[in-house]
Protein backbone atom coordinates (compact mmCIF):
# COMPACT_ATOMS: atom_id res chain seq x y z
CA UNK A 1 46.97 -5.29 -68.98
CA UNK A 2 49.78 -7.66 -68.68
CA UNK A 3 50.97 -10.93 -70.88
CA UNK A 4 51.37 -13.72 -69.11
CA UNK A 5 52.68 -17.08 -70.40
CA UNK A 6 50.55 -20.17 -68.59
CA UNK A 7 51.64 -23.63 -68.52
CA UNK A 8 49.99 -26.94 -66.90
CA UNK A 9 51.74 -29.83 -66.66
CA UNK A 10 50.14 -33.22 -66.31
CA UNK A 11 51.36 -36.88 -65.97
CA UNK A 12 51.50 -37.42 -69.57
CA UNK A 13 49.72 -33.60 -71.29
CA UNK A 14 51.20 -30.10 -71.48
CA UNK A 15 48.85 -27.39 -71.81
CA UNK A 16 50.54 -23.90 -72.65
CA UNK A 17 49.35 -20.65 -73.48
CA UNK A 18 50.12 -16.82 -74.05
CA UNK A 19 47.08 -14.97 -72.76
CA UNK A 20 46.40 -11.30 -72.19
CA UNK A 21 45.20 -10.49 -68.71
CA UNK A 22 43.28 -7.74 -67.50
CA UNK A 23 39.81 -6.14 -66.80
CA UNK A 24 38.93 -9.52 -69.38
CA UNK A 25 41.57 -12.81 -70.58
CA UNK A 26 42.16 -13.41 -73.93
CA UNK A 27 44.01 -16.10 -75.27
CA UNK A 28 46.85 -15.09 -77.57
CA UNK A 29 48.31 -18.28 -78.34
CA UNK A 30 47.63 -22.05 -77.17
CA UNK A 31 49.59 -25.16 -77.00
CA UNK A 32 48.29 -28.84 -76.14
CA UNK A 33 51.14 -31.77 -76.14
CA UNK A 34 49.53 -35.30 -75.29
CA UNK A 35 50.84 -39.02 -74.64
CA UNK A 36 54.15 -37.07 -73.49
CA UNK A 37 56.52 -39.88 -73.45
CA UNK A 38 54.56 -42.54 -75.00
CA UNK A 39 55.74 -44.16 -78.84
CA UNK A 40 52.93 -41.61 -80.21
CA UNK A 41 52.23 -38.26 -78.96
CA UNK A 42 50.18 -35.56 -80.51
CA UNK A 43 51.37 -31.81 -80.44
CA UNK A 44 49.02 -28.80 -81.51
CA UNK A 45 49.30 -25.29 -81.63
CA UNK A 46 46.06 -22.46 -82.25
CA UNK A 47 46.27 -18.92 -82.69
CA UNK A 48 43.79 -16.31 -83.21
CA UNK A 49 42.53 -17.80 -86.85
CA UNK A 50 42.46 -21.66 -85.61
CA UNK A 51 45.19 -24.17 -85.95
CA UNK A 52 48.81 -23.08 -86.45
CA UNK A 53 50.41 -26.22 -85.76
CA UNK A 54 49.58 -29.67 -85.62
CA UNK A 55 51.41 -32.52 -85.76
CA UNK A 56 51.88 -36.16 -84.87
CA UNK A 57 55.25 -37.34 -83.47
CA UNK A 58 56.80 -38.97 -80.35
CA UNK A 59 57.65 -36.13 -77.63
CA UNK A 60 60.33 -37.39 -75.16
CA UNK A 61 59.39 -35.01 -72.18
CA UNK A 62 56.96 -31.84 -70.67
CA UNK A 63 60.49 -29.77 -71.35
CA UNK A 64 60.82 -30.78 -74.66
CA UNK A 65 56.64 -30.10 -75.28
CA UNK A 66 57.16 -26.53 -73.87
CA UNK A 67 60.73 -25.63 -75.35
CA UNK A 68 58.86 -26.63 -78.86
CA UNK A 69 55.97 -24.11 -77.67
CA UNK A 70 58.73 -21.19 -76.54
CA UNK A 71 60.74 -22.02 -79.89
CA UNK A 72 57.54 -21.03 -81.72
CA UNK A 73 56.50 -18.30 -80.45
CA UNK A 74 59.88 -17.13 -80.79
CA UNK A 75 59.79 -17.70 -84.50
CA UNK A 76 56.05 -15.74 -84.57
CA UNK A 77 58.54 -12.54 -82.66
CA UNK A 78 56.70 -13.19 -78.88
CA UNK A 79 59.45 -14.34 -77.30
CA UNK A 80 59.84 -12.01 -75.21
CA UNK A 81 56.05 -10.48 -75.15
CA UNK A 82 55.03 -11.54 -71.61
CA UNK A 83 56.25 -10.49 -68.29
CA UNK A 84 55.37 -13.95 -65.94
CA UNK A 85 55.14 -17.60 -66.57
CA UNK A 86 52.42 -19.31 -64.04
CA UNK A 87 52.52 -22.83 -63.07
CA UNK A 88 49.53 -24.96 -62.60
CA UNK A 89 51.03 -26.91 -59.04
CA UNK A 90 49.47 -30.12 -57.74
CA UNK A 91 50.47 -30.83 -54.28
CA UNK A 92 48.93 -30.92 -51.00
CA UNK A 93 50.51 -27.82 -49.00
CA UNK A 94 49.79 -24.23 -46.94
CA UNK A 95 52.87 -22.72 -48.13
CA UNK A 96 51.20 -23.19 -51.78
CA UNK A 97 47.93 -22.38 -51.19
CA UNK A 98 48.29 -18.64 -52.06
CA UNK A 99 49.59 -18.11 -55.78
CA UNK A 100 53.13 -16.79 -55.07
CA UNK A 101 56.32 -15.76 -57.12
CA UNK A 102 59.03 -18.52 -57.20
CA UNK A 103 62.26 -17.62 -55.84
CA UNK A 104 65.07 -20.27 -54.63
CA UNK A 105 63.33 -20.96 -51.66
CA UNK A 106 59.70 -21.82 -52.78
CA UNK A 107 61.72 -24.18 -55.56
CA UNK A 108 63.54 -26.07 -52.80
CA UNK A 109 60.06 -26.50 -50.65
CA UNK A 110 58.45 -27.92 -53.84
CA UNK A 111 61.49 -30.51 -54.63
CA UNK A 112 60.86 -32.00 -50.87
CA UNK A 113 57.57 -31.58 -51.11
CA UNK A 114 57.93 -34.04 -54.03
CA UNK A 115 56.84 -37.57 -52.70
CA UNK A 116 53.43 -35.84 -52.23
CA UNK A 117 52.77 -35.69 -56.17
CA UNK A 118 54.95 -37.97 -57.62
CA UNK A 119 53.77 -38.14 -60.71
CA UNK A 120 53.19 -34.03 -60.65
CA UNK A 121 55.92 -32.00 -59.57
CA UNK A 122 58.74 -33.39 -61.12
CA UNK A 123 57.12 -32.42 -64.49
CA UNK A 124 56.42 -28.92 -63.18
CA UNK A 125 59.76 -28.34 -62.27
CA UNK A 126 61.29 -29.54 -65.28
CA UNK A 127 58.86 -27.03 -66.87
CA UNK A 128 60.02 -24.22 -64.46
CA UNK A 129 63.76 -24.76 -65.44
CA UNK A 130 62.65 -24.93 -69.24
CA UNK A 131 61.47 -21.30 -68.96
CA UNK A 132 64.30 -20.37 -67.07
CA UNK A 133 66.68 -21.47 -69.84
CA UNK A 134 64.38 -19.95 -72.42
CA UNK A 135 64.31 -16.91 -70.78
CA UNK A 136 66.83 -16.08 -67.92
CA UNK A 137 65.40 -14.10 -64.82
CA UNK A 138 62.25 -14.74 -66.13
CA UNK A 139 59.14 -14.04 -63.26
CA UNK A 140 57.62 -17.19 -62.44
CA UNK A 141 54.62 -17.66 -60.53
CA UNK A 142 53.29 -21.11 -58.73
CA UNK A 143 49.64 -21.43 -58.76
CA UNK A 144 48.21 -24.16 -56.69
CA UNK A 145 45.23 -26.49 -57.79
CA UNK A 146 44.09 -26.78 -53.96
CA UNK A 147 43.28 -23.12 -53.61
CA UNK A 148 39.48 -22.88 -53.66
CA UNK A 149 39.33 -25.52 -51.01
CA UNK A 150 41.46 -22.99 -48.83
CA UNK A 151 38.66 -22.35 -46.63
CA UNK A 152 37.20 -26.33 -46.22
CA UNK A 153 35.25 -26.65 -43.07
CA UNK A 154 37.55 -28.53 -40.42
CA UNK A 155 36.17 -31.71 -40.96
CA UNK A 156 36.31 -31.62 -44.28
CA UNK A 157 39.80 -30.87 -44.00
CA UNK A 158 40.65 -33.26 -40.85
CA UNK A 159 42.10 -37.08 -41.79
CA UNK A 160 41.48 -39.54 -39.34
CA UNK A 161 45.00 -39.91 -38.01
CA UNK A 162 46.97 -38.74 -34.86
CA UNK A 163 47.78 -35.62 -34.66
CA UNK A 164 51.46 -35.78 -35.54
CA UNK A 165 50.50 -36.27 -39.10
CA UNK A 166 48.19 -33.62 -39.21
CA UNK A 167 50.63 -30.86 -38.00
CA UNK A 168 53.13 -32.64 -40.89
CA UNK A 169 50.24 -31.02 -43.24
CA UNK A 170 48.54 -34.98 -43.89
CA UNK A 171 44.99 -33.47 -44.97
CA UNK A 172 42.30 -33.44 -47.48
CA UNK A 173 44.01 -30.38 -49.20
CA UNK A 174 41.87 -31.44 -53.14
CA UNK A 175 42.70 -30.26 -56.22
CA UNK A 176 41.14 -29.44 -60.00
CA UNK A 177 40.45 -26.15 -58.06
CA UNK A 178 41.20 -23.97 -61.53
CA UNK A 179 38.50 -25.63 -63.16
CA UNK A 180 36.47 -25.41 -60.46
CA UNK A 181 36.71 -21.52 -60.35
CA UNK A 182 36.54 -21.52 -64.21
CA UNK A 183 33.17 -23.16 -64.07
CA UNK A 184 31.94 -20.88 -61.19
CA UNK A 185 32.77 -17.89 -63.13
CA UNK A 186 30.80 -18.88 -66.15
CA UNK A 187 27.69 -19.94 -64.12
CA UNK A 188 27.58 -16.69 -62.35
CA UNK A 189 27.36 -15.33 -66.00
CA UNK A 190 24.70 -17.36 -66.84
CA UNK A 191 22.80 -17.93 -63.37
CA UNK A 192 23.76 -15.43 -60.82
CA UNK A 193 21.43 -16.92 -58.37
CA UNK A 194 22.43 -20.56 -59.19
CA UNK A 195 26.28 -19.69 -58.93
CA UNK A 196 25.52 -18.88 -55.25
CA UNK A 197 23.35 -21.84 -54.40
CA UNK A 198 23.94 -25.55 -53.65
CA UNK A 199 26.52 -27.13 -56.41
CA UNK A 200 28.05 -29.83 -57.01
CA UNK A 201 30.61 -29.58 -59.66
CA UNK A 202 31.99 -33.27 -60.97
CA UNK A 203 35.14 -32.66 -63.08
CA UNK A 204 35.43 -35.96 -64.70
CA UNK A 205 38.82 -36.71 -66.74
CA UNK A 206 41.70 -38.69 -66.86
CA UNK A 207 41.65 -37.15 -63.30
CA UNK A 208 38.23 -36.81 -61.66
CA UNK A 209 36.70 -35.23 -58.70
CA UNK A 210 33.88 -33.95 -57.18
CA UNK A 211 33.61 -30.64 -55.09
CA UNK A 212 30.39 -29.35 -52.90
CA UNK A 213 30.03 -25.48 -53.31
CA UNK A 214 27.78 -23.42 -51.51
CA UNK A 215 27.75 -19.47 -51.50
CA UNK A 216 30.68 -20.06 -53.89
CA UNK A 217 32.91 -21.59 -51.50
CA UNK A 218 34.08 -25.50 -51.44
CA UNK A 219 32.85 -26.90 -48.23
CA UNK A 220 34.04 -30.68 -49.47
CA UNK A 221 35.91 -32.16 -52.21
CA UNK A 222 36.78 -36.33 -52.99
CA UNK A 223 40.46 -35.93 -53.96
CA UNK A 224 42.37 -35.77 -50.27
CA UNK A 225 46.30 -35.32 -49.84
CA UNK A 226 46.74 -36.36 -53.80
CA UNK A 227 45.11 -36.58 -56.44
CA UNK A 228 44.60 -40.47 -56.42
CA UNK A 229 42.04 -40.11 -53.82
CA UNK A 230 38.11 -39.96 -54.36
CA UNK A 231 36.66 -41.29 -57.83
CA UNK A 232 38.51 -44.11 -59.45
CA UNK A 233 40.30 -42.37 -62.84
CA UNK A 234 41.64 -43.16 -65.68
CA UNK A 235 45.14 -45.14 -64.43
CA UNK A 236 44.41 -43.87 -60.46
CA UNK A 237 42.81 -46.04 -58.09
CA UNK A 238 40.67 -43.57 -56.42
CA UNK A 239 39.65 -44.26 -52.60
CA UNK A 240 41.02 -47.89 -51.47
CA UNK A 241 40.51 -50.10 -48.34
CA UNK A 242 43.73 -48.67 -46.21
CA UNK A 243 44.19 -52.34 -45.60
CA UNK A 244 44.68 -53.33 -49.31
CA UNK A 245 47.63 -51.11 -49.34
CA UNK A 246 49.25 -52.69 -46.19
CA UNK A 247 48.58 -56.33 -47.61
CA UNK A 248 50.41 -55.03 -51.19
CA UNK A 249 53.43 -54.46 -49.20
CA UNK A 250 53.47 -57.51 -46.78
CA UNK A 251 51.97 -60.10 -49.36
CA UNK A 252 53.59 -58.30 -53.00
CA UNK A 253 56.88 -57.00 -51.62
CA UNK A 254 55.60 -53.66 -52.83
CA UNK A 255 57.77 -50.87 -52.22
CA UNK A 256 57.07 -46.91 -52.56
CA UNK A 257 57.88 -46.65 -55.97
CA UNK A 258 55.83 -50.17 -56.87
CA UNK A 259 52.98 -48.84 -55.07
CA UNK A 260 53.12 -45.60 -57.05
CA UNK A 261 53.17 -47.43 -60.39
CA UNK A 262 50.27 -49.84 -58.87
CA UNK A 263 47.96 -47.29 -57.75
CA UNK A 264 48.65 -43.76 -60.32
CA UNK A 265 49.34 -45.72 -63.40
CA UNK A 266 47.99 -49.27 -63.70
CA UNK A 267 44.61 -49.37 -61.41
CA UNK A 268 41.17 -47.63 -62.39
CA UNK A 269 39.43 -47.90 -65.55
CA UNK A 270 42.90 -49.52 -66.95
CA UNK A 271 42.89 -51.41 -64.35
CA UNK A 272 39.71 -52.96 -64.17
CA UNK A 273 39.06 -53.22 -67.93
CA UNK A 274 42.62 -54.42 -68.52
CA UNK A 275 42.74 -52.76 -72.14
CA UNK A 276 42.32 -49.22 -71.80
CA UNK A 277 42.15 -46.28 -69.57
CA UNK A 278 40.49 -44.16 -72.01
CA UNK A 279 36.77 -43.90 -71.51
CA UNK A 280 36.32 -43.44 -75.16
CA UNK A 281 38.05 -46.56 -76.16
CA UNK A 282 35.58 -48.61 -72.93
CA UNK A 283 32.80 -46.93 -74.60
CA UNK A 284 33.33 -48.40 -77.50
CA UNK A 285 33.70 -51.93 -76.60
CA UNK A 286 30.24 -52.66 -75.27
CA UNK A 287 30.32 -56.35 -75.75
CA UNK A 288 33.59 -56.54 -73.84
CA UNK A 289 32.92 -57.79 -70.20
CA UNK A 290 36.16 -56.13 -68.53
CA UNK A 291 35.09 -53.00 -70.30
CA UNK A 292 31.58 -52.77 -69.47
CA UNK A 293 32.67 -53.49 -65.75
CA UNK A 294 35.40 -50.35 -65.62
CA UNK A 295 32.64 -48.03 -66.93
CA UNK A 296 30.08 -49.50 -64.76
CA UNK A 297 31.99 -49.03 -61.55
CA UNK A 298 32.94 -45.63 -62.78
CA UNK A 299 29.35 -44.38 -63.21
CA UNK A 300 28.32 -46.21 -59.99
CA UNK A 301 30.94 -44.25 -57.76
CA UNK A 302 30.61 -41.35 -59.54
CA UNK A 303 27.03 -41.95 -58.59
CA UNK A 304 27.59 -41.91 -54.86
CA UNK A 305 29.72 -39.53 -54.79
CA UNK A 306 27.18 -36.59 -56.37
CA UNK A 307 24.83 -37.64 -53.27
CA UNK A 308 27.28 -37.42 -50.69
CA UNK A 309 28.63 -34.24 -51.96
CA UNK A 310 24.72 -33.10 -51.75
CA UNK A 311 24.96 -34.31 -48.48
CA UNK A 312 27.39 -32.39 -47.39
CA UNK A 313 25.73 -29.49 -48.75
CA UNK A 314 22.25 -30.19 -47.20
CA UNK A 315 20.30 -30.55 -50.71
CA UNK A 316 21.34 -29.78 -54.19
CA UNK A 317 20.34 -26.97 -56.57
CA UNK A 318 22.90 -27.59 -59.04
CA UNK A 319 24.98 -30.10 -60.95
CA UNK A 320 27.54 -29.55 -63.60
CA UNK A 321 29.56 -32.00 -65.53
CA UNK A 322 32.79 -30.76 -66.71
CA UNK A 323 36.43 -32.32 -67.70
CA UNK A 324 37.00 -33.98 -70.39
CA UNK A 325 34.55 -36.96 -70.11
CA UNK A 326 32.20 -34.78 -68.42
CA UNK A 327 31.83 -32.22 -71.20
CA UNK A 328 31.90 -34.88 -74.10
CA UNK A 329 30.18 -37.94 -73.04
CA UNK A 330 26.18 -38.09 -73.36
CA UNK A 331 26.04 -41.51 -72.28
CA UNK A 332 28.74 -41.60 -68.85
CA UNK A 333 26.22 -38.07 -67.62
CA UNK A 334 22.73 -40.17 -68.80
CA UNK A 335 24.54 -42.95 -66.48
CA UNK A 336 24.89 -40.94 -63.20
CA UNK A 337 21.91 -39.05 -62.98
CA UNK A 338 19.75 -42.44 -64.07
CA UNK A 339 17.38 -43.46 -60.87
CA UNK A 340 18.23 -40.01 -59.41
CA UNK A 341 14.92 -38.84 -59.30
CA UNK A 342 14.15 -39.22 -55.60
CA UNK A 343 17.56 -36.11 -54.89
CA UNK A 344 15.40 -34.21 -57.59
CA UNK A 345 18.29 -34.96 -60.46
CA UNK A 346 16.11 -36.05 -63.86
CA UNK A 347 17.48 -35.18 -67.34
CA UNK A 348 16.11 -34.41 -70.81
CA UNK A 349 17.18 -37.32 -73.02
CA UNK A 350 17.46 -35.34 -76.04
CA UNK A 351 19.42 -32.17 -74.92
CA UNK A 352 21.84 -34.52 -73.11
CA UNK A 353 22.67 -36.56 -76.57
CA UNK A 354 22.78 -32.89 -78.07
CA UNK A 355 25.65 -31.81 -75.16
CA UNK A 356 23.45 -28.99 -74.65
CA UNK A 357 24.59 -26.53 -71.73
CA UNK A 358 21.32 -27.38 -69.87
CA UNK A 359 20.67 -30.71 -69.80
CA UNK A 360 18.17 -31.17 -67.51
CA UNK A 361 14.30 -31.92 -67.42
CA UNK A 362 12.07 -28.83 -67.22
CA UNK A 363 10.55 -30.79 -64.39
CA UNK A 364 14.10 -31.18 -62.80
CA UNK A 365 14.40 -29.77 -59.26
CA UNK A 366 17.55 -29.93 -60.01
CA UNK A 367 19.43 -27.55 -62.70
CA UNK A 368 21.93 -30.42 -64.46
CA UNK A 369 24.63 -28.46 -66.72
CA UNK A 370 27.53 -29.20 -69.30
CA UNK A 371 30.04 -26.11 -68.62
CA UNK A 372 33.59 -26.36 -70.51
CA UNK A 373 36.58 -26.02 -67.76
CA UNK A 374 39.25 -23.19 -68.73
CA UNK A 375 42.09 -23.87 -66.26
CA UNK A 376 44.72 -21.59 -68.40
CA UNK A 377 42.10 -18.84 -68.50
CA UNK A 378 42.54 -19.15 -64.66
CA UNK A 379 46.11 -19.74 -64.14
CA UNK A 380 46.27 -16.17 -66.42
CA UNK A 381 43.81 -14.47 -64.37
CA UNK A 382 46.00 -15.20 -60.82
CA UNK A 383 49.30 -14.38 -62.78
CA UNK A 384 47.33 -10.95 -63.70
CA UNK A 385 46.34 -9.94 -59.75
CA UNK A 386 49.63 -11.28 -58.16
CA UNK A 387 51.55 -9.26 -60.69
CA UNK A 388 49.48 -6.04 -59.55
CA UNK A 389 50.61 -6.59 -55.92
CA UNK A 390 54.27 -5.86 -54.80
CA UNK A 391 56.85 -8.85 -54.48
CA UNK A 392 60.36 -9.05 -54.09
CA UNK A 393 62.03 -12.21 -55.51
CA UNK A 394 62.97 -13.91 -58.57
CA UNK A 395 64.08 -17.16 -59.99
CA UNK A 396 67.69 -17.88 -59.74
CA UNK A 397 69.29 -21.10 -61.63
């Protein structure tokens, strides 16, 4: 049984936690920081008996979210109660595939592997150095969000470039792997049989994917080198016309950094709908044209991309909606699976508005489900086995 302190860094969220890890994971201690930099952010803290700490303030940055977290537990006496921190890592890479300590040199791999995730890494390694000025010598662990696509078939995995870019590592490497593997584990609890199946798991969010499982491996995945591939999100573009980006930089004088801010922070549902990149908010605003068409084209990719996932798979046993959206919105899930009748995909009205966990038809060929994602619960779990293995290595700043 170890204690392991997890933290996932987002674009603009912090999710922290002190679990215990071991034959099961319990959470000790949780921490969600939101609108990170923004003139209102939201900061929360739940212990055993519910919430410890909320409050509603501006938070400048992911360091100052988690040195607010560390100062509190230090204050409860648990400073010093776990032996690891574990990073949630988004970037597109074999040397991060594998959940692995990090010493000096993994750091200085991650700071050039920087351009990849952009809008990623530089949070998680201000989050590293906050826990290594918390707590000096302190074992930290990099988990990656691409590692249960670490077996993708090779065309899957293949981009249609020349082969100098491929050896440089230019892949479909995917990501929201943690949740993935959270809601794999709790559908084997549930449905043994159905866990080792044909599944397609959509993880819609602020970020959004979809990933093919079969036998409980990924054999395909929408997200590609970053995570602004795939399903248009919340302030990501999702898959473009190659060409669009060429003509941004000849026509719009579009640099890198332009681009970035184009594509990650000011295109999909924001984008479209011009007012919002919340999906609540769009919801809301039925009568508004611009609205109606972000959620529209949301729901109409999302659409294709559950039956090329199935087609990838050969048929489809299984679908689960998970992610934030996924888990909380009746009427985005009724959208997708509407007309899906002829891939076997038909829902029960009733236990969909209810957010049941089985929302299909009993006539449904296919088993539709709502399972919640638990990426800290996973991020513990890895922190737990590495920690049993032997490694040499530490953090040195």
């Amino acid at each position: 049984m170890v204690r392991v302190l997890t933290v996932n860094t987002g674009s603009s969220s912090l999710k922290a936690g002190l679990y215990e890890a071991g034959d099961a994971v319990v959470a000790l201690f949780t921490c969600v920081a939101e609108a990170i930099g923004a003139p209102q952010g939201r900061f929360r803290i739940r212990g055993p008996g519910g919430a410890a700490e909320e409050t509603a303030a501006p938070i400048a940055t992911h360091a100052a979210a988690l040195e607010r977290f560390l100062a509190w537990l230090a204050a409860q006496g648990a400073a010093g109660a776990w032996q690891a921190a574990v990073h949630r890592i988004v970037v597109g890479s074999a040397e991060f595939l594998a959940p692995r300590r990090l010493d000096d040199a993994a750091l200085a791999r991650l700071d050039a592997l920087t351009p990849l995730a952009p809008d990623h890494l530089p949070q998680a390694r201000a989050a590293i150095a906050a826990v290594a000025r918390a707590r000096a010598g302190a074992v930290q662990i990099a988990c990656s969000d691409s590692y249960f696509h670490r077996d993708l078939p090779a065309a899957a995995r293949a981009l249609p470039l020349p082969a100098i870019w491929r050896q440089r590592g230019v892949a479909r490497w995917g990501f929201h792997c943690l949740s993935c593997e959270s809601v794999l584990a709790s559908l084997r609890a549930l449905d043994p049989a159905a866990a080792a199946g044909r599944l397609v798991i959509a993880h819609l969010g602020n970020g959004a994917s979809l990933t093919a499982v079969q036998d409980g491996r990924s054999v395909d995945t929408t997200m590609g080198l970053t995570p602004a591939g795939g399903l248009l999100m919340s302030s990501r573009s999702g898959d473009l016309d190659p060409g669009i980006v060429i003509y941004l930089q000849a026509a719009g004088g579009l640099d890198a950094a332009a681009l970035n801010r184009l594509l990650n922070h000011e295109s999909g549902l924001l984008g479209l709908s011009g007012s919002s990149g919340d999906m609540q908010v769009l919801l809301s605003q039925p009568g508004r044209p611009a609205s109606a068409l972000a959620v529209a084209c949301f729901v109409r990719q999302a659409k294709k991309f559950v039956a090329a996932m199935a087609a990838a798979l050969g048929g489809l046993d299984t679908l689960v909606f998970t992610g934030g959206i996924g888990e909380h919105s009746d009427v985005i899930r009724a959208g997708i699976c509407r007309d899906m009748e002829w891939m076997g995909i038909r829902l029960d009205p009733d236990s969909n508005r209810r957010g049941a966990a089985l929302i299909s038809h009993r006539e449904s060929r296919v088993a539709v489900r709502v399972i919640p994602t638990d990426e800290d619960r996973m991020l513990a779990r890895h922190a737990a086995a590495l920690l049993g293995a032997k490694e040499e290595g530490h953090v040195s700043f």
